[in-house]
C-alpha atoms as a PDB file:
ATOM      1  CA  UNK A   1       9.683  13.409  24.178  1.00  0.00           C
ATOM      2  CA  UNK A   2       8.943  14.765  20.859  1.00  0.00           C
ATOM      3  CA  UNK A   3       5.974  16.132  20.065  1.00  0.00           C
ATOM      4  CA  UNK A   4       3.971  13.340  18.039  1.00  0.00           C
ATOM      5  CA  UNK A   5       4.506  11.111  21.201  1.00  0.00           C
ATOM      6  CA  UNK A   6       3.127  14.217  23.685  1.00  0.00           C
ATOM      7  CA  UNK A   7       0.440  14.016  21.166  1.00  0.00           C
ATOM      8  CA  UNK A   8      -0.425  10.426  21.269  1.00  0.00           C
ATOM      9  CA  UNK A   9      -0.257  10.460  24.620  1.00  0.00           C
ATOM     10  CA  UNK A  10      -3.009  13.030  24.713  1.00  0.00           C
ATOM     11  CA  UNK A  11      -5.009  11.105  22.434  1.00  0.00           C
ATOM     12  CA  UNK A  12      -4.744   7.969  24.460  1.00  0.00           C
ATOM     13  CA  UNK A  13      -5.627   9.073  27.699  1.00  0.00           C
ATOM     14  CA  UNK A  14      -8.678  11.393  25.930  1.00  0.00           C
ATOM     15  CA  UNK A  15      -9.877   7.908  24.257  1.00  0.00           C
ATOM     16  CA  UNK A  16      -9.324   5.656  27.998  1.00  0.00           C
ATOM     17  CA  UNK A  17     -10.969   8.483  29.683  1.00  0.00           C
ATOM     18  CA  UNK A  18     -13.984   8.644  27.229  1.00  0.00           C
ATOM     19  CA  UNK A  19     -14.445   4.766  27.556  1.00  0.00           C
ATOM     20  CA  UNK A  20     -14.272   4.480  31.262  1.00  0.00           C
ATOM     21  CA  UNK A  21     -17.149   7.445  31.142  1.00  0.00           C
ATOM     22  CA  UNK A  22     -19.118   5.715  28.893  1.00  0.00           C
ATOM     23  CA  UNK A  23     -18.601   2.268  30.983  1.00  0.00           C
ATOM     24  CA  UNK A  24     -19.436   4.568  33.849  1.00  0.00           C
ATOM     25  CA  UNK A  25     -22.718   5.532  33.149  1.00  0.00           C
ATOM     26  CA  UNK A  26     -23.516   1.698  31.963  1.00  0.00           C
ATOM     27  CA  UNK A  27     -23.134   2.850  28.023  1.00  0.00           C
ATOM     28  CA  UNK A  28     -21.873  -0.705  27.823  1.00  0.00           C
ATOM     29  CA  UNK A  29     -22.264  -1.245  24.091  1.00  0.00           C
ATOM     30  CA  UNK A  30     -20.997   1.852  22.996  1.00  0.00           C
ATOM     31  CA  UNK A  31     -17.962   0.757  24.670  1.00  0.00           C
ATOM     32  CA  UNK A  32     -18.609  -2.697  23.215  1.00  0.00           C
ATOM     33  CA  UNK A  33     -18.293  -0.499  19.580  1.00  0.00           C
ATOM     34  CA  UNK A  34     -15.013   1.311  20.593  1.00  0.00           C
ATOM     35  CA  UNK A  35     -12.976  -1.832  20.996  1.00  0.00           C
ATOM     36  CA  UNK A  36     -11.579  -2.443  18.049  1.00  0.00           C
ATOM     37  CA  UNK A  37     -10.571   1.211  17.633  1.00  0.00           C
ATOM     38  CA  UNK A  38      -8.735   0.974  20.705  1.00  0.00           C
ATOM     39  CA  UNK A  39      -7.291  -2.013  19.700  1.00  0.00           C
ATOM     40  CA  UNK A  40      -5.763  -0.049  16.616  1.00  0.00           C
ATOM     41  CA  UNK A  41      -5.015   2.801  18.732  1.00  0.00           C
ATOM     42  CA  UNK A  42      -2.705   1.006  21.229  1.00  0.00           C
ATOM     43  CA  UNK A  43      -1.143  -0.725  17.857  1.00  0.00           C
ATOM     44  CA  UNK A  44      -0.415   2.688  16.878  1.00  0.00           C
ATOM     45  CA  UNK A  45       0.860   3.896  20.148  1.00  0.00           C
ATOM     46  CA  UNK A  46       3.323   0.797  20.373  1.00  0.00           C
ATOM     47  CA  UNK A  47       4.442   1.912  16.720  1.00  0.00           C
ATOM     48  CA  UNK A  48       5.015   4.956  17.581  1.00  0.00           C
ATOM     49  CA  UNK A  49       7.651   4.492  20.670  1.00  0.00           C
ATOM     50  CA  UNK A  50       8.844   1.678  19.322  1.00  0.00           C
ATOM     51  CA  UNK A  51      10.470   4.250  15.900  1.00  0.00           C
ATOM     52  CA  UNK A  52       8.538   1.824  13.357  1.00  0.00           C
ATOM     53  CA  UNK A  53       8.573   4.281  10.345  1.00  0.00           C
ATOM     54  CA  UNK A  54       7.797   1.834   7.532  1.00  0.00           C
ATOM     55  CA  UNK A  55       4.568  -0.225   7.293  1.00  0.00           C
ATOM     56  CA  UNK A  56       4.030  -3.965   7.749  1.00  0.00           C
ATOM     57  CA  UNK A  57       4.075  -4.787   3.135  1.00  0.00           C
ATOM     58  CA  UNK A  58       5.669  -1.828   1.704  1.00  0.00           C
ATOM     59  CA  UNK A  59       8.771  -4.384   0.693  1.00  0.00           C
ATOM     60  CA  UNK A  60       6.516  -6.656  -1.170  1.00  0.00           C
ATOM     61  CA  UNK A  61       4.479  -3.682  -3.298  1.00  0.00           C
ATOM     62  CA  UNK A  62       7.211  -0.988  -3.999  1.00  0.00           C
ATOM     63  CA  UNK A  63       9.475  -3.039  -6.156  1.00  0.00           C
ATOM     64  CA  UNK A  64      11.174  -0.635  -8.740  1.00  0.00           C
ATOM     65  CA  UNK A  65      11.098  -1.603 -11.896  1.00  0.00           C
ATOM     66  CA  UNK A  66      14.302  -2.370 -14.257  1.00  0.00           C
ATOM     67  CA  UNK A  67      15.420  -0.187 -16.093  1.00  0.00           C
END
Protein backbone atom coordinates (compact mmCIF):
# COMPACT_ATOMS: atom_id res chain seq x y z
CA UNK A 1 0.00 0.00 0.00
CA UNK A 2 1.41 3.30 -0.71
CA UNK A 3 1.24 5.87 1.46
CA UNK A 4 -1.73 8.20 0.19
CA UNK A 5 -3.95 5.01 0.49
CA UNK A 6 -2.49 4.30 4.38
CA UNK A 7 -3.52 7.84 4.59
CA UNK A 8 -7.00 7.69 3.38
CA UNK A 9 -7.53 4.91 5.18
CA UNK A 10 -6.75 6.83 8.33
CA UNK A 11 -8.93 9.51 7.35
CA UNK A 12 -11.84 7.23 6.73
CA UNK A 13 -11.97 5.32 9.69
CA UNK A 14 -11.19 8.87 11.85
CA UNK A 15 -14.41 10.35 9.90
CA UNK A 16 -16.76 6.67 10.51
CA UNK A 17 -15.51 6.72 13.98
CA UNK A 18 -16.41 10.45 14.62
CA UNK A 19 -19.98 9.84 13.13
CA UNK A 20 -20.85 6.73 14.97
CA UNK A 21 -19.75 8.95 18.27
CA UNK A 22 -21.76 11.61 17.39
CA UNK A 23 -24.82 9.10 16.48
CA UNK A 24 -23.84 7.64 19.82
CA UNK A 25 -24.53 10.25 22.04
CA UNK A 26 -27.94 11.05 19.93
CA UNK A 27 -26.02 14.17 18.04
CA UNK A 28 -28.36 13.05 15.30
CA UNK A 29 -28.29 16.18 13.16
CA UNK A 30 -24.83 16.81 13.30
CA UNK A 31 -24.57 13.55 11.72
CA UNK A 32 -27.53 14.54 9.56
CA UNK A 33 -24.82 17.62 8.42
CA UNK A 34 -21.85 15.20 7.79
CA UNK A 35 -23.57 13.21 5.09
CA UNK A 36 -22.82 14.67 2.21
CA UNK A 37 -19.15 15.00 3.19
CA UNK A 38 -19.02 11.44 3.62
CA UNK A 39 -20.64 10.94 0.59
CA UNK A 40 -17.62 12.84 -1.15
CA UNK A 41 -15.25 11.17 1.02
CA UNK A 42 -16.09 7.55 0.02
CA UNK A 43 -16.13 9.08 -3.78
CA UNK A 44 -12.70 9.98 -3.06
CA UNK A 45 -11.67 6.82 -1.42
CA UNK A 46 -13.10 4.73 -4.47
CA UNK A 47 -10.90 7.18 -6.69
CA UNK A 48 -8.21 6.64 -5.03
CA UNK A 49 -7.88 2.58 -5.22
CA UNK A 50 -9.41 2.52 -8.19
CA UNK A 51 -5.76 4.73 -9.87
CA UNK A 52 -8.29 7.50 -11.30
CA UNK A 53 -5.62 10.29 -11.77
CA UNK A 54 -7.53 12.60 -14.11
CA UNK A 55 -10.84 14.33 -13.20
CA UNK A 56 -14.35 13.68 -14.50
CA UNK A 57 -14.14 17.23 -17.57
CA UNK A 58 -10.57 17.92 -17.90
CA UNK A 59 -10.99 16.54 -21.78
CA UNK A 60 -13.68 18.97 -22.54
CA UNK A 61 -11.77 22.33 -20.91
CA UNK A 62 -8.00 21.74 -21.70
CA UNK A 63 -8.19 21.84 -25.43
CA UNK A 64 -4.82 23.31 -26.77
CA UNK A 65 -5.07 25.73 -29.00
CA UNK A 66 -3.67 25.65 -32.80
CA UNK A 67 -0.91 26.82 -33.45
Amino acid sequence: MTSKQVMTIAVLATVLAWSTVMTVLGHLAAVAALLPSLGLLIQQIVATFSGVEERRGTEAGSAELPQ
